[in-house]
PDB file of N, CA and C in Angstrom:
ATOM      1  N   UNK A   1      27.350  19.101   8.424  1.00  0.00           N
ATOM      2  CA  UNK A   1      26.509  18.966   7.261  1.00  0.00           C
ATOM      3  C   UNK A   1      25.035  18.947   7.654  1.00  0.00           C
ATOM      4  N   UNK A   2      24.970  18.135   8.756  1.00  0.00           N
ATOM      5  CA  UNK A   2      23.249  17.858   9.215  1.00  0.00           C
ATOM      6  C   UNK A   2      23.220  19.370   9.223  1.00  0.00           C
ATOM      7  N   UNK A   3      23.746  20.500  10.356  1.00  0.00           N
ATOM      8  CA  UNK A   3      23.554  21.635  10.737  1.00  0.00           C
ATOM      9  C   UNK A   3      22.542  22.542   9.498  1.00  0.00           C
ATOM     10  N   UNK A   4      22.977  22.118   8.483  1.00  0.00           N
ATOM     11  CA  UNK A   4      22.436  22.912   7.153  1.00  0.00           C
ATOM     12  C   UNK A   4      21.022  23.252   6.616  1.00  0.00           C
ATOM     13  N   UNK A   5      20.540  21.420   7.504  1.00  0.00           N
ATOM     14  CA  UNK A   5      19.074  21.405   7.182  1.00  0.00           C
ATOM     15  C   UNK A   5      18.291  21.188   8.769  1.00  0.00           C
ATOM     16  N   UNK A   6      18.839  21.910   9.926  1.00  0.00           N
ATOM     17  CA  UNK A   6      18.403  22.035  10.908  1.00  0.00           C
ATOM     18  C   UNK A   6      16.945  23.081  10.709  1.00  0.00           C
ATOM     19  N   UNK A   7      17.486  24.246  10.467  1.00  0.00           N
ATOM     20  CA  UNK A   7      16.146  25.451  10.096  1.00  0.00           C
ATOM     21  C   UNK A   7      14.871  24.548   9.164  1.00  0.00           C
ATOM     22  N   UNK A   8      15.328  23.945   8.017  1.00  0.00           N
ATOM     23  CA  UNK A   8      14.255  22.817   7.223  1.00  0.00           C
ATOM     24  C   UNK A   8      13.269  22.357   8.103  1.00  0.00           C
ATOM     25  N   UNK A   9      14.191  21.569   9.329  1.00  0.00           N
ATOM     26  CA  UNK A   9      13.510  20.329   9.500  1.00  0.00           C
ATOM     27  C   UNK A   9      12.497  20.955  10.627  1.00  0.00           C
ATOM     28  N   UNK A  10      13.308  21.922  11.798  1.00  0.00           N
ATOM     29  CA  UNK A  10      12.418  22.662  12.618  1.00  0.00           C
ATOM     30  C   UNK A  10      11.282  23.339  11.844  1.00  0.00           C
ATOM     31  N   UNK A  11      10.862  23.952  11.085  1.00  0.00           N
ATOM     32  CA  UNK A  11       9.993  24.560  10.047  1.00  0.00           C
ATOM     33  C   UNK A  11       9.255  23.574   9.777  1.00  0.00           C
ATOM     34  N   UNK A  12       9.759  22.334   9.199  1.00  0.00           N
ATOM     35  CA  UNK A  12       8.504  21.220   8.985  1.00  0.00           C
ATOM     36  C   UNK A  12       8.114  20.520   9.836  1.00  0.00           C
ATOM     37  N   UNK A  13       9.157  20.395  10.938  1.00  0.00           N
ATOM     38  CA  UNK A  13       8.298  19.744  12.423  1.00  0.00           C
ATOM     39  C   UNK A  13       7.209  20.774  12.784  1.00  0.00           C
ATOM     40  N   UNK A  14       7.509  21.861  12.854  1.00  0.00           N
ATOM     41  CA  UNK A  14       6.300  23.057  13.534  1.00  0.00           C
ATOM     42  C   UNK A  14       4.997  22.547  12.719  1.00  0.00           C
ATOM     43  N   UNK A  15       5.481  22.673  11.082  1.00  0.00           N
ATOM     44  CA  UNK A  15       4.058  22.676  10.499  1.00  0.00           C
ATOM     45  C   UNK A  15       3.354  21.177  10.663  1.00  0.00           C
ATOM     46  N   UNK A  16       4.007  20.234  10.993  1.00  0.00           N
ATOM     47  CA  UNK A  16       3.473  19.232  11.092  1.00  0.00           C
ATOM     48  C   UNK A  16       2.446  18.950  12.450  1.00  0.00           C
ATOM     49  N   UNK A  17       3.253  19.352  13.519  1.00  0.00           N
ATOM     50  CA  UNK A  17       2.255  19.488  14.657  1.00  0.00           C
ATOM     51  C   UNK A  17       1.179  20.573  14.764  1.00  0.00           C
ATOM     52  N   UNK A  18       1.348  21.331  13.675  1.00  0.00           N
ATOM     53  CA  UNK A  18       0.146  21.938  13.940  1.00  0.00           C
ATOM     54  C   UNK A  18      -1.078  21.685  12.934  1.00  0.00           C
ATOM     55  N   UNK A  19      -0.456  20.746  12.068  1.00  0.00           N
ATOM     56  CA  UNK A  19      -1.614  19.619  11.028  1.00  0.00           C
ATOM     57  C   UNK A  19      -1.928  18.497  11.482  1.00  0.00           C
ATOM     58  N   UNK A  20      -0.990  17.668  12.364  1.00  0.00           N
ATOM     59  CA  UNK A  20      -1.193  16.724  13.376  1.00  0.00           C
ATOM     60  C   UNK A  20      -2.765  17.291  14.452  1.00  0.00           C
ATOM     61  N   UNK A  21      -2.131  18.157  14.810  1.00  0.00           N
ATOM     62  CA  UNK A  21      -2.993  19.044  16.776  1.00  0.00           C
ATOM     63  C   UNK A  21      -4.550  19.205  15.575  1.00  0.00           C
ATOM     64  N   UNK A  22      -4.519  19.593  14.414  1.00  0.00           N
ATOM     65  CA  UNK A  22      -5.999  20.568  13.645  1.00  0.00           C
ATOM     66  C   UNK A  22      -6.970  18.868  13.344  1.00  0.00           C
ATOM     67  N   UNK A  23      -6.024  18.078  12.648  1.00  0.00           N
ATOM     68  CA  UNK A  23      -6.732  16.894  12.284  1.00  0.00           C
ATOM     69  C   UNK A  23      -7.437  16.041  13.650  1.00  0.00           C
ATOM     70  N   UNK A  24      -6.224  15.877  14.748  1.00  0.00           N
ATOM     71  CA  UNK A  24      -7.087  15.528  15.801  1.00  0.00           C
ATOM     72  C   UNK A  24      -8.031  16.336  16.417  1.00  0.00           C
ATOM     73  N   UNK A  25      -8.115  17.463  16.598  1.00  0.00           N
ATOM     74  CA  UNK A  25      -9.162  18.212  16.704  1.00  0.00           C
ATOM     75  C   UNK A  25     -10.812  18.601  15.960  1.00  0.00           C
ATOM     76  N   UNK A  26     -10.501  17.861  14.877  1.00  0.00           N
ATOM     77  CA  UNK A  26     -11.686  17.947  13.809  1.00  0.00           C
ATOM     78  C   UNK A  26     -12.514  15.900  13.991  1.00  0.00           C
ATOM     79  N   UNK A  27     -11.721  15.266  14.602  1.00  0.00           N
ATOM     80  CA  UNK A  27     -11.727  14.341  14.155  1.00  0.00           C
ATOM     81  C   UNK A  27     -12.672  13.450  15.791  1.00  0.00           C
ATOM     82  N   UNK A  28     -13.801  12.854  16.129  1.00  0.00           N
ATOM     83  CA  UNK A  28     -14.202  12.410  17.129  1.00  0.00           C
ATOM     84  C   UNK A  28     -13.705  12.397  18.533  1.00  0.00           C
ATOM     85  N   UNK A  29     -12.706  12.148  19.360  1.00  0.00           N
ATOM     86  CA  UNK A  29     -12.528  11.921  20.649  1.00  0.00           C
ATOM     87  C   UNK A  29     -11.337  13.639  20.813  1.00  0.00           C
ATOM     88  N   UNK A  30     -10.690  13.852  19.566  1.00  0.00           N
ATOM     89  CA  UNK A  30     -10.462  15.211  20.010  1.00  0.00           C
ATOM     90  C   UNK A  30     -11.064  16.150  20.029  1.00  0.00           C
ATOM     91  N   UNK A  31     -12.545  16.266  18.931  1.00  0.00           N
ATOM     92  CA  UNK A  31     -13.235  17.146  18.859  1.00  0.00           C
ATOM     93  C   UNK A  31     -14.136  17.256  19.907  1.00  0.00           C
ATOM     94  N   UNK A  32     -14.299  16.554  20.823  1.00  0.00           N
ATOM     95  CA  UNK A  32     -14.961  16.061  22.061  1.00  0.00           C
ATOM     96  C   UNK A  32     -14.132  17.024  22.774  1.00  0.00           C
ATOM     97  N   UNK A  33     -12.971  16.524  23.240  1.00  0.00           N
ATOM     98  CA  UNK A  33     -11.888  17.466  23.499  1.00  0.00           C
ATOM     99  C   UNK A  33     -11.598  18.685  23.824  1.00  0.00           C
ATOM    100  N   UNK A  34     -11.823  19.101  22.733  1.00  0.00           N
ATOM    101  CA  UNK A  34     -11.998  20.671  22.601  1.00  0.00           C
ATOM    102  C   UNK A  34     -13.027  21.435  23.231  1.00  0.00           C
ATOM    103  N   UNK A  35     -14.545  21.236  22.445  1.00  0.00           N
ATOM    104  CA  UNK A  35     -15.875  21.174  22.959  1.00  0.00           C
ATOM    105  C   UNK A  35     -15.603  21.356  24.000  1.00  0.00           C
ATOM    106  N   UNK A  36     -14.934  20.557  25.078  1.00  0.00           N
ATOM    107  CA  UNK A  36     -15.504  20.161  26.397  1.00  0.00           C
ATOM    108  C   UNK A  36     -14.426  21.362  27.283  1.00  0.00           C
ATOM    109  N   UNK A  37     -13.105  21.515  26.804  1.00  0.00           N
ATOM    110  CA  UNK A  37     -12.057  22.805  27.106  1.00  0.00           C
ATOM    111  C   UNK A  37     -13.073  23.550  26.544  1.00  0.00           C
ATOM    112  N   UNK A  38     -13.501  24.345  25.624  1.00  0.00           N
ATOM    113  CA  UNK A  38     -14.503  25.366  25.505  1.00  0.00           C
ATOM    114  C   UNK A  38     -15.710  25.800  25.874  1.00  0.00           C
ATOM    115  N   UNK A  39     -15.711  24.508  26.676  1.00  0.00           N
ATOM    116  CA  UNK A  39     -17.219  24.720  27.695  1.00  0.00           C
ATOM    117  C   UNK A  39     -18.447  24.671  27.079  1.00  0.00           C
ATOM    118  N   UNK A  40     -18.041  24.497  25.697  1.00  0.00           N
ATOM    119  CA  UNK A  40     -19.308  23.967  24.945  1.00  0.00           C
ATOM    120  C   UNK A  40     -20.413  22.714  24.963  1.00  0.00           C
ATOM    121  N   UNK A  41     -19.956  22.080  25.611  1.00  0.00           N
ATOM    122  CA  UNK A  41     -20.553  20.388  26.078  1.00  0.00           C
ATOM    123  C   UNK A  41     -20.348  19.902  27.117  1.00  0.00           C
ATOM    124  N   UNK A  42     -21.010  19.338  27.668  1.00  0.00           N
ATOM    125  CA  UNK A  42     -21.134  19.477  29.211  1.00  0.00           C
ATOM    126  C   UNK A  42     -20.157  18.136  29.237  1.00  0.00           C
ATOM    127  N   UNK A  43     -19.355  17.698  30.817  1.00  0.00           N
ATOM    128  CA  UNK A  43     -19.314  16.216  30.597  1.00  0.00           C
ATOM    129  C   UNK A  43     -20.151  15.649  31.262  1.00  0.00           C
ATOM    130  N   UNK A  44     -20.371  14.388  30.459  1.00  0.00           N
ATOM    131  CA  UNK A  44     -21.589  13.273  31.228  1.00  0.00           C
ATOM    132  C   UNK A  44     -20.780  12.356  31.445  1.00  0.00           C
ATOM    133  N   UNK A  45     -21.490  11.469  32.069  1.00  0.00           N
ATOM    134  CA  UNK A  45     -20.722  10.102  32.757  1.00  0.00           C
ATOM    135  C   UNK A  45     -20.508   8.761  31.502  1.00  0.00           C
ATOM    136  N   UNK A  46     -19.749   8.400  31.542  1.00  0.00           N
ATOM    137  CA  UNK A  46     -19.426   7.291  30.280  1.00  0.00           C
ATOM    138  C   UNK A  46     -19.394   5.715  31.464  1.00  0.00           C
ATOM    139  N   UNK A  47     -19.415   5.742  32.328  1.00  0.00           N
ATOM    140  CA  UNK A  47     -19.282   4.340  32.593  1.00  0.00           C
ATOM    141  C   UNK A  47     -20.929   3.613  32.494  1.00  0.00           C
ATOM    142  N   UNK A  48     -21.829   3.909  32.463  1.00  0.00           N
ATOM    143  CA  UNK A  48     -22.985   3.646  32.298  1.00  0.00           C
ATOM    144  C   UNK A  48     -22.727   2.642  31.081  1.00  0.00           C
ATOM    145  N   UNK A  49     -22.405   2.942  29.738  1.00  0.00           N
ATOM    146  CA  UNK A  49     -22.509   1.872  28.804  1.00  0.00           C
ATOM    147  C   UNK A  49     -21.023   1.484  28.004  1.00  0.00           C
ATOM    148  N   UNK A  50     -20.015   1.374  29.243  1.00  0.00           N
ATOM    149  CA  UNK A  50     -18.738   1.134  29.157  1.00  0.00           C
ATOM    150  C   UNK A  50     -18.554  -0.211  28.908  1.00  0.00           C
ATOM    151  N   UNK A  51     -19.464  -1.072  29.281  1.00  0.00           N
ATOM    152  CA  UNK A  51     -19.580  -2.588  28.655  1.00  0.00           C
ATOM    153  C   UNK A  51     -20.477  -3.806  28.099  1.00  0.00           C
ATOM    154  N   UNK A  52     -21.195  -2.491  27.273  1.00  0.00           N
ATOM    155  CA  UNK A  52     -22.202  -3.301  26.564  1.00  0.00           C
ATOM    156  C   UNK A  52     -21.676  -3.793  25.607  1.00  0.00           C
ATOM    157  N   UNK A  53     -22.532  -4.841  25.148  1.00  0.00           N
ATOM    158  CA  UNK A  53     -22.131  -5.858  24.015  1.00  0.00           C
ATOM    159  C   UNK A  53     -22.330  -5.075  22.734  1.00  0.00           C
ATOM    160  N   UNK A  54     -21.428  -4.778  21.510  1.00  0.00           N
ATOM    161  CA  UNK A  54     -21.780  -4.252  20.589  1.00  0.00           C
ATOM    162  C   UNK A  54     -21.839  -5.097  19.428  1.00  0.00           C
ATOM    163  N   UNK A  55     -23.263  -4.780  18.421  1.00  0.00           N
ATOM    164  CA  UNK A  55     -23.152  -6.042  17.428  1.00  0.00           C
ATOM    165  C   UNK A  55     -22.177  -6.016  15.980  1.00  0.00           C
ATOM    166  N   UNK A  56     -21.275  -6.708  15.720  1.00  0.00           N
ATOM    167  CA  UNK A  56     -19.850  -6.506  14.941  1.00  0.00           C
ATOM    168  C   UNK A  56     -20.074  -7.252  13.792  1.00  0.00           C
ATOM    169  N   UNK A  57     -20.083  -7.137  12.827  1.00  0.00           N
ATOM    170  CA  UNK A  57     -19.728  -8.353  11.486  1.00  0.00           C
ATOM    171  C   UNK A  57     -18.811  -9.493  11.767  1.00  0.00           C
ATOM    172  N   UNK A  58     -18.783 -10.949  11.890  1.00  0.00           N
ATOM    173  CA  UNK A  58     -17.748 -11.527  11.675  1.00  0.00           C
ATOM    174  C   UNK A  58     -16.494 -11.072  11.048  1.00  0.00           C
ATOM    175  N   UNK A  59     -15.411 -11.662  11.213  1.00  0.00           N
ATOM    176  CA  UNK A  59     -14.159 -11.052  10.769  1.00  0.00           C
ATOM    177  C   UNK A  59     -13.862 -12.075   9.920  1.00  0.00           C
ATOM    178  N   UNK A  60     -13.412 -11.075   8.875  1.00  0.00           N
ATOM    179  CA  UNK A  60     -13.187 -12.220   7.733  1.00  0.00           C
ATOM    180  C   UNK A  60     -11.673 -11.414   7.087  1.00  0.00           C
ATOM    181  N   UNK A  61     -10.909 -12.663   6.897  1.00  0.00           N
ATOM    182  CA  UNK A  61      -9.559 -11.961   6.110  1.00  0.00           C
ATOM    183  C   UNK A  61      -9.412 -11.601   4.838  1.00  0.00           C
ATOM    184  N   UNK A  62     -10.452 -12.419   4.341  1.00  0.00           N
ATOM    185  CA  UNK A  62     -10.778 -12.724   2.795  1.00  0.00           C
ATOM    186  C   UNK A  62     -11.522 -11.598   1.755  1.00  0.00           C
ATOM    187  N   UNK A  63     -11.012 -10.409   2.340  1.00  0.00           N
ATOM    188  CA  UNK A  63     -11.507  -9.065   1.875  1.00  0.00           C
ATOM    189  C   UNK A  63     -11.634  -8.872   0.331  1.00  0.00           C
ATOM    190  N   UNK A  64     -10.462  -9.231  -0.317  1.00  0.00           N
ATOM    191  CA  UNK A  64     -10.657  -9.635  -1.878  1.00  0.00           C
ATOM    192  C   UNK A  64     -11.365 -10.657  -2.648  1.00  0.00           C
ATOM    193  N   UNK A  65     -11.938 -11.182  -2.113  1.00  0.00           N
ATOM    194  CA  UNK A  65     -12.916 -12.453  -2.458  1.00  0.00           C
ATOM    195  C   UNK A  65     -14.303 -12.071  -2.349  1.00  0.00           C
ATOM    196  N   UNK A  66     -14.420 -11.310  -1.069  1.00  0.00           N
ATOM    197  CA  UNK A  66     -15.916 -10.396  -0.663  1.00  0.00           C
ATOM    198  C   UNK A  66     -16.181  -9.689  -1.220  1.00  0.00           C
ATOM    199  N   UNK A  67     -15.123  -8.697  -1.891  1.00  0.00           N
ATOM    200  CA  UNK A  67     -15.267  -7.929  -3.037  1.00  0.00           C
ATOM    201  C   UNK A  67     -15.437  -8.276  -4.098  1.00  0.00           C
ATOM    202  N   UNK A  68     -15.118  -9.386  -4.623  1.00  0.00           N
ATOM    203  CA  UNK A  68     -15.566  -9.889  -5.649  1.00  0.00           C
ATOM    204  C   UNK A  68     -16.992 -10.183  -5.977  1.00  0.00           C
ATOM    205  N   UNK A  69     -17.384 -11.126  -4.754  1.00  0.00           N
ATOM    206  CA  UNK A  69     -18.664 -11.795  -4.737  1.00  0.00           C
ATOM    207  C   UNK A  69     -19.806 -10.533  -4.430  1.00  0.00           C
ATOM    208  N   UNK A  70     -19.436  -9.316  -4.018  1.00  0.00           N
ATOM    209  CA  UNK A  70     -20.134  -8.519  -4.418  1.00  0.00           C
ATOM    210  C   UNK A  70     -20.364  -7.724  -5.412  1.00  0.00           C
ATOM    211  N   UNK A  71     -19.462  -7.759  -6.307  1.00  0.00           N
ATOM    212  CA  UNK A  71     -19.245  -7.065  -7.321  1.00  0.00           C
ATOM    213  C   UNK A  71     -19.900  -7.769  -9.051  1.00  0.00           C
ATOM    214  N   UNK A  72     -19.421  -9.245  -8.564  1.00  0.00           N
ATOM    215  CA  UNK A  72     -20.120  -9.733  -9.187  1.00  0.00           C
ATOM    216  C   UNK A  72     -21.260  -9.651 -10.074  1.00  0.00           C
ATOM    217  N   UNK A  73     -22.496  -9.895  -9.169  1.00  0.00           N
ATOM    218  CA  UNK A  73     -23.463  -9.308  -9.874  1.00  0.00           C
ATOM    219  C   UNK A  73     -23.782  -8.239 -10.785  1.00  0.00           C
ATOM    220  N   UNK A  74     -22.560  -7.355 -10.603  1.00  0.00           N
ATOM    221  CA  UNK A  74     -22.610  -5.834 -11.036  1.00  0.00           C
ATOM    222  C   UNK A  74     -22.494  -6.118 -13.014  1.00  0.00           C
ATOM    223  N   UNK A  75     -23.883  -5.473 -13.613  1.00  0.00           N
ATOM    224  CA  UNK A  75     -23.403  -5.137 -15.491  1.00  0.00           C
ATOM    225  C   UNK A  75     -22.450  -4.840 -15.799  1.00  0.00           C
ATOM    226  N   UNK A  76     -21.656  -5.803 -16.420  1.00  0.00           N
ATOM    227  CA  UNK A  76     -20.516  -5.315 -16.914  1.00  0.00           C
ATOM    228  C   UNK A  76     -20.422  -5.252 -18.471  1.00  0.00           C
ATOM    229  N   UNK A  77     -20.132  -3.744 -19.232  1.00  0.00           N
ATOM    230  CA  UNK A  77     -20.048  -3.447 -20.408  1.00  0.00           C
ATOM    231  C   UNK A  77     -18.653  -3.781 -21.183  1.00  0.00           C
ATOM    232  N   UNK A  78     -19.118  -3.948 -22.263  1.00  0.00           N
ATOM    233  CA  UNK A  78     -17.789  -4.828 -23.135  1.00  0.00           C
ATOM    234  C   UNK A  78     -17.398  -3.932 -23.740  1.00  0.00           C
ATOM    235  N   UNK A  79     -16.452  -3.364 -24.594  1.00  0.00           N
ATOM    236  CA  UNK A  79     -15.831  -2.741 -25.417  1.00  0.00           C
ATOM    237  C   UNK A  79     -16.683  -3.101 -26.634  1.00  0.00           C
ATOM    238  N   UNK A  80     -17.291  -1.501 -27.519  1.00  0.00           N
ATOM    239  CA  UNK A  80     -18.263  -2.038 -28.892  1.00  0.00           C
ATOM    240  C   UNK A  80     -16.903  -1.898 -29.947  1.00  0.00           C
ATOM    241  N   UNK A  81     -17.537  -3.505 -30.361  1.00  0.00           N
ATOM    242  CA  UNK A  81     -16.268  -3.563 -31.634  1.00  0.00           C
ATOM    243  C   UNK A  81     -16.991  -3.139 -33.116  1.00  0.00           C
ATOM    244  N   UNK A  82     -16.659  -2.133 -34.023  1.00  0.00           N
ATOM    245  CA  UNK A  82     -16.881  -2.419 -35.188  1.00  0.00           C
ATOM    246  C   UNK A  82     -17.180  -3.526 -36.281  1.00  0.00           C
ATOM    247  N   UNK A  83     -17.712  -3.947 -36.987  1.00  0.00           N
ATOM    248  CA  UNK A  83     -17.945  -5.280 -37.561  1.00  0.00           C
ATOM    249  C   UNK A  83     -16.906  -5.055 -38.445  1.00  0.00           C
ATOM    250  N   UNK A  84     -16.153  -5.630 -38.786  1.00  0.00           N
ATOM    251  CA  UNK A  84     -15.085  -5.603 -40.247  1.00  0.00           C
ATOM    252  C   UNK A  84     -15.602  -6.256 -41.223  1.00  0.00           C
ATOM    253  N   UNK A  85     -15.585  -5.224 -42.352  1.00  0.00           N
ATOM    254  CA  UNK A  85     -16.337  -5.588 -43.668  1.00  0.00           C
ATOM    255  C   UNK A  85     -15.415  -6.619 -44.514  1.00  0.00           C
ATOM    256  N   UNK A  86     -16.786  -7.244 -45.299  1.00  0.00           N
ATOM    257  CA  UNK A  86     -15.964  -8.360 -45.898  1.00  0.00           C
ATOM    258  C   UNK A  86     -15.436  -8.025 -47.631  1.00  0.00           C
ATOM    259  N   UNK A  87     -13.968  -8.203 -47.747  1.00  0.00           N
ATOM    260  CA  UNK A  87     -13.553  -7.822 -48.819  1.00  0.00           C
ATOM    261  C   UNK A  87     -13.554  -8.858 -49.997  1.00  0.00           C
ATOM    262  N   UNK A  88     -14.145  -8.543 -51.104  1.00  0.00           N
ATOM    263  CA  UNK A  88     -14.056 -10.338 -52.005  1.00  0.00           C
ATOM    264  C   UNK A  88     -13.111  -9.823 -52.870  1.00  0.00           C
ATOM    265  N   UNK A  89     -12.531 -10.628 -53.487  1.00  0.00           N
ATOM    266  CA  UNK A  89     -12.124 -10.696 -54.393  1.00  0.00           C
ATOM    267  C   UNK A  89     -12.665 -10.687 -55.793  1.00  0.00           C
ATOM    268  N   UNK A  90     -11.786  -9.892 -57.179  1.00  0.00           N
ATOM    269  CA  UNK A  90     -12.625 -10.061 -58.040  1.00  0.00           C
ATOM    270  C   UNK A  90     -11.595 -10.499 -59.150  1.00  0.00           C
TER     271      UNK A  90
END
């Protein structure tokens, strides 16, 4: 039964590695990558600033709360209600 959807799955594995291989290639340390197989960019030396201190935001878990308190401030528009007229009696 598997046998049936062997051709399927080979066909979508292919296309997948070759959307996998394009995305890492477009994407920073593969596009480096490439560049550098194409002889387009030279390599330079990386241990020079391999352990500098980099400056980071505190880490906070409370991501939905931060969003709030920024959002906060934000104008917020109400739904315009019609006035409903007043009916008397006669």
């Amino acid at each position: 039964m598997f046998s049936y959807m062997m051709q399927t799955l080979v066909v979508g594995g292919v296309i997948a590695a070759i959307v996998f291989v394009a995305a890492f290639a477009s994407e920073g340390r593969g596009r480096r990558l490439v560049r550098l197989a194409l002889g387009v960019e030279e390599r330079r030396p990386v241990r020079e600033h391999l352990f500098d201190e980099i400056d980071r935001p505190d880490a906070t878990l409370d991501v939905v709360g931060e969003l709030g308190r920024e959002t906060a401030s934000l104008p917020t528009v109400g739904p315009k209600v019609a006035p409903v007229p007043v009916r008397h009696r006669a």
